[in-house]
N, C-alpha and C. Protein backbone atom coordinates (compact mmCIF):
# COMPACT_ATOMS: atom_id res chain seq x y z
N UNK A 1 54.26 -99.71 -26.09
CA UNK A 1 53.67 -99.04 -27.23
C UNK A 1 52.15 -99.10 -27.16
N UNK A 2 51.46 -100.31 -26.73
CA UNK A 2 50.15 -100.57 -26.63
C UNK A 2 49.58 -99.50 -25.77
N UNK A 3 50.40 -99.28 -24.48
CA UNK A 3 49.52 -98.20 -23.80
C UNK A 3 49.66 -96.75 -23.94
N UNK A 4 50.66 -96.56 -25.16
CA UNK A 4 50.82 -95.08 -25.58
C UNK A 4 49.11 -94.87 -26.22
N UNK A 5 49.11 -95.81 -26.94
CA UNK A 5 48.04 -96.25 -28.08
C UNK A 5 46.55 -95.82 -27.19
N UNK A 6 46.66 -96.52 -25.97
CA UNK A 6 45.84 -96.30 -25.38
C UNK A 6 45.45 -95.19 -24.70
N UNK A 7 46.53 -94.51 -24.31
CA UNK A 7 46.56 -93.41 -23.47
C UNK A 7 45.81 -92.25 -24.38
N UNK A 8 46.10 -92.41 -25.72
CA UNK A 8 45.17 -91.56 -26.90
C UNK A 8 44.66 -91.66 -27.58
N UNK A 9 44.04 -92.41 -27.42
CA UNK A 9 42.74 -93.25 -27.75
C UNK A 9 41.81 -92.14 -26.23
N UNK A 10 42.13 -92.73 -24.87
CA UNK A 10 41.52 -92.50 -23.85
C UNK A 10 41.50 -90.42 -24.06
N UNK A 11 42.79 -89.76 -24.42
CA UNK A 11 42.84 -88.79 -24.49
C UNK A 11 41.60 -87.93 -25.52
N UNK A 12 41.57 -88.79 -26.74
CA UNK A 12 41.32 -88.39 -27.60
C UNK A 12 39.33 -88.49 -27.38
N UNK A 13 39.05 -89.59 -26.78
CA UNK A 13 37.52 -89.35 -26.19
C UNK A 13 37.63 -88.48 -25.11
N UNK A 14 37.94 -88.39 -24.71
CA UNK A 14 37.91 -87.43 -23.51
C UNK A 14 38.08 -85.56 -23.76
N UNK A 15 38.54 -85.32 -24.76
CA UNK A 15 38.66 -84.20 -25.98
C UNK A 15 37.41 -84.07 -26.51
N UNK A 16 36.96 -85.63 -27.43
CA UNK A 16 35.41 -85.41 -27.87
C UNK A 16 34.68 -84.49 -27.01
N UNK A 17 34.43 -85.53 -25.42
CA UNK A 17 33.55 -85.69 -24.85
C UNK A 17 33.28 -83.91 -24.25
N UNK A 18 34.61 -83.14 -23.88
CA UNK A 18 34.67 -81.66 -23.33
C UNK A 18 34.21 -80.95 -24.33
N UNK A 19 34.34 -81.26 -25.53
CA UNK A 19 34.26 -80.63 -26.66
C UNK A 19 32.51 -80.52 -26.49
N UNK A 20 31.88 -81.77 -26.92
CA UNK A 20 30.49 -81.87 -26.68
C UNK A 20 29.78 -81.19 -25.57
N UNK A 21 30.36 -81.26 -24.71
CA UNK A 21 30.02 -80.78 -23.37
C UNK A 21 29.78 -79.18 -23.17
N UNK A 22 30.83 -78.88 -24.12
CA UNK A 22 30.81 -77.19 -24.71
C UNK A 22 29.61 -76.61 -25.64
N UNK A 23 29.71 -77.56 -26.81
CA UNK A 23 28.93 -77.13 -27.47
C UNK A 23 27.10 -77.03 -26.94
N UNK A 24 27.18 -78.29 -25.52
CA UNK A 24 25.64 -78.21 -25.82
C UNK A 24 25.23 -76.86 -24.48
N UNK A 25 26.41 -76.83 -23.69
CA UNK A 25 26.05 -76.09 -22.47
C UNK A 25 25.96 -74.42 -23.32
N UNK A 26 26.62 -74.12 -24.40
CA UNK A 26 26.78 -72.80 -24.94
C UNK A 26 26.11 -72.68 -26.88
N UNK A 27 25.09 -73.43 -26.78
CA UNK A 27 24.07 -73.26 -27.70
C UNK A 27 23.79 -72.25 -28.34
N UNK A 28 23.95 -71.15 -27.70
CA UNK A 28 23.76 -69.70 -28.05
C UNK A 28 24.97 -69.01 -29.10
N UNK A 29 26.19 -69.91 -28.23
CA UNK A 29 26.88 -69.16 -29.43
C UNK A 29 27.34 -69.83 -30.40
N UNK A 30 27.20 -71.14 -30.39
CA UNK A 30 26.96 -72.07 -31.73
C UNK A 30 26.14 -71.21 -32.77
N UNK A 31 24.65 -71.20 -32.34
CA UNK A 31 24.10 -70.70 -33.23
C UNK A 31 24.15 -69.18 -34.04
N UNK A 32 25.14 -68.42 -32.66
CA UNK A 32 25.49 -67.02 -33.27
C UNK A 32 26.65 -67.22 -35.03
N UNK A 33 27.39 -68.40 -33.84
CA UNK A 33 28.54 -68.58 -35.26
C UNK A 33 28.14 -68.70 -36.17
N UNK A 34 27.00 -69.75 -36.59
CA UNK A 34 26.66 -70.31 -37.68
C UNK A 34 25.69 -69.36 -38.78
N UNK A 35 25.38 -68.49 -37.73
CA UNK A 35 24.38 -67.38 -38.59
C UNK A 35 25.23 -66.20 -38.80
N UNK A 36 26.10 -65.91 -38.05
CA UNK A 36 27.29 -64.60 -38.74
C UNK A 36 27.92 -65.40 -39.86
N UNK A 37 28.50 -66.80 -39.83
CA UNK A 37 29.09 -67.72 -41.31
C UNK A 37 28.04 -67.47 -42.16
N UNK A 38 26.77 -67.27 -42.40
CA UNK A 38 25.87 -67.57 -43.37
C UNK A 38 25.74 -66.26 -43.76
N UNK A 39 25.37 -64.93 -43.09
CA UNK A 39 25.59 -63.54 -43.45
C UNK A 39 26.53 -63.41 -44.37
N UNK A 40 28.14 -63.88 -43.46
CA UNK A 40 29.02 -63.44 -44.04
C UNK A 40 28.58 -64.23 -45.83
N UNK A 41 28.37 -65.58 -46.04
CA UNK A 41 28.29 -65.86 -47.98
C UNK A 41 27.62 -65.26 -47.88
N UNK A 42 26.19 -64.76 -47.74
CA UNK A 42 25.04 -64.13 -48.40
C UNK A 42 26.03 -62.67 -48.42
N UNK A 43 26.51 -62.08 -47.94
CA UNK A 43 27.08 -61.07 -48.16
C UNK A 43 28.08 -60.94 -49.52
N UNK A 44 28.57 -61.88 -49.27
CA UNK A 44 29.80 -61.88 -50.13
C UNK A 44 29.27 -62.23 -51.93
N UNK A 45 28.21 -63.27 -51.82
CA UNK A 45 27.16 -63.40 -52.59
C UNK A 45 27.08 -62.42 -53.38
N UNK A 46 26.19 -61.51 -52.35
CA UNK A 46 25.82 -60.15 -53.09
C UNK A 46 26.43 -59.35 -53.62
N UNK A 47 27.82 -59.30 -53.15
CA UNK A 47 29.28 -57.92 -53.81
C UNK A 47 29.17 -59.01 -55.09
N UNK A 48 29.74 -60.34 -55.23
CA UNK A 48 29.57 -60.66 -56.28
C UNK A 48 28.74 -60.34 -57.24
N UNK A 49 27.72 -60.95 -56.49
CA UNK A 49 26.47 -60.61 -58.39
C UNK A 49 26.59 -59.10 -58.47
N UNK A 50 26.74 -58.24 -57.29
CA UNK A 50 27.00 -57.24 -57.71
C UNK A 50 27.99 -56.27 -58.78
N UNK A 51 28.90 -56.96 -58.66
CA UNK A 51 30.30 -56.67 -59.35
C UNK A 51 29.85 -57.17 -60.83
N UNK A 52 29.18 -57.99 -60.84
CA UNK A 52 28.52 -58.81 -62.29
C UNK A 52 27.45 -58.03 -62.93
N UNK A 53 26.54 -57.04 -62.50
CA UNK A 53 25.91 -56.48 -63.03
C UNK A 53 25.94 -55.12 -63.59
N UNK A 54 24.92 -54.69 -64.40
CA UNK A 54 25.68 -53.33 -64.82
C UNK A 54 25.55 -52.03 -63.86
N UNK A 55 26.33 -50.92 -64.83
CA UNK A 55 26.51 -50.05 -63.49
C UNK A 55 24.88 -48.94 -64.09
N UNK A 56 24.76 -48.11 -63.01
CA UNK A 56 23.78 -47.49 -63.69
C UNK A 56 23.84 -46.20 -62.07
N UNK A 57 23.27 -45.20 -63.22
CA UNK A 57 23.93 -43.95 -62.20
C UNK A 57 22.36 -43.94 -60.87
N UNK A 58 22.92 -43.27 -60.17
CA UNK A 58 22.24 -42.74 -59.05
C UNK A 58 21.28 -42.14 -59.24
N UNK A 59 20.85 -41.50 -60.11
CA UNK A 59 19.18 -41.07 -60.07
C UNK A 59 18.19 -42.45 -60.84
N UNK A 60 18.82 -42.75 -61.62
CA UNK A 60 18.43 -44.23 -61.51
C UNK A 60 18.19 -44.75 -60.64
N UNK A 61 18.50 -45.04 -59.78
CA UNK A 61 18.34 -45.81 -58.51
C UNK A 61 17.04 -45.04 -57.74
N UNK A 62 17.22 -43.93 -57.81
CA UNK A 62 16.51 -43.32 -57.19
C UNK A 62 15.48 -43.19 -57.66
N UNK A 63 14.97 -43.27 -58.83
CA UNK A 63 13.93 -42.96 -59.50
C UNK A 63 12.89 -44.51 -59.85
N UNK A 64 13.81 -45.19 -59.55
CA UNK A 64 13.25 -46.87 -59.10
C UNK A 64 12.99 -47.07 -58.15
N UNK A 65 13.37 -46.40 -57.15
CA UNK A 65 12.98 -46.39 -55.69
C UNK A 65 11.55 -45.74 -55.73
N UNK A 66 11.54 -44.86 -55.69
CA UNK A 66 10.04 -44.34 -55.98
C UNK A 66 9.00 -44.92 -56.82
N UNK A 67 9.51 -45.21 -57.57
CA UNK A 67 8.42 -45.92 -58.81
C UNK A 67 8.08 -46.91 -57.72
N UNK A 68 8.08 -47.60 -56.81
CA UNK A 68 7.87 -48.85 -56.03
C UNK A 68 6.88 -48.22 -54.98
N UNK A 69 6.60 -47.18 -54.53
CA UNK A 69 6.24 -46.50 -53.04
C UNK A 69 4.51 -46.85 -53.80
């Protein structure tokens, strides 16, 4: 039983260690993940407050758009 114990234990660093080994050799797409995850709340964010605010027609919009130029 002791060396089952051991055998995954030994397995289970050795998992870490490939794991680590991944993340630092492919940096690039760590950081892709983590910035498409953050889009995606800020996105989702926004439909929210969106859905929360009032509605207001299209020349509205448009006529706020200009007022800004």
């Amino acid at each position: 039983m002791s060396s089952t114990l051991t055998d995954e234990a030994q397995l289970k660093e050795a998992l870490k260690a490939a794991i680590l080994e991944i993340l630092e050799e492919r940096k690039d797409l760590v950081l892709d993940l983590v910035e498409e995850a953050l889009e995606d709340i800020a996105l989702s964010r926004a439909i929210e407050e969106g859905e929360q605010s009032e509605i207001v027609n299209r020349d509205e919009v448009f006529k706020a758009l200009e007022g800004n130029h």
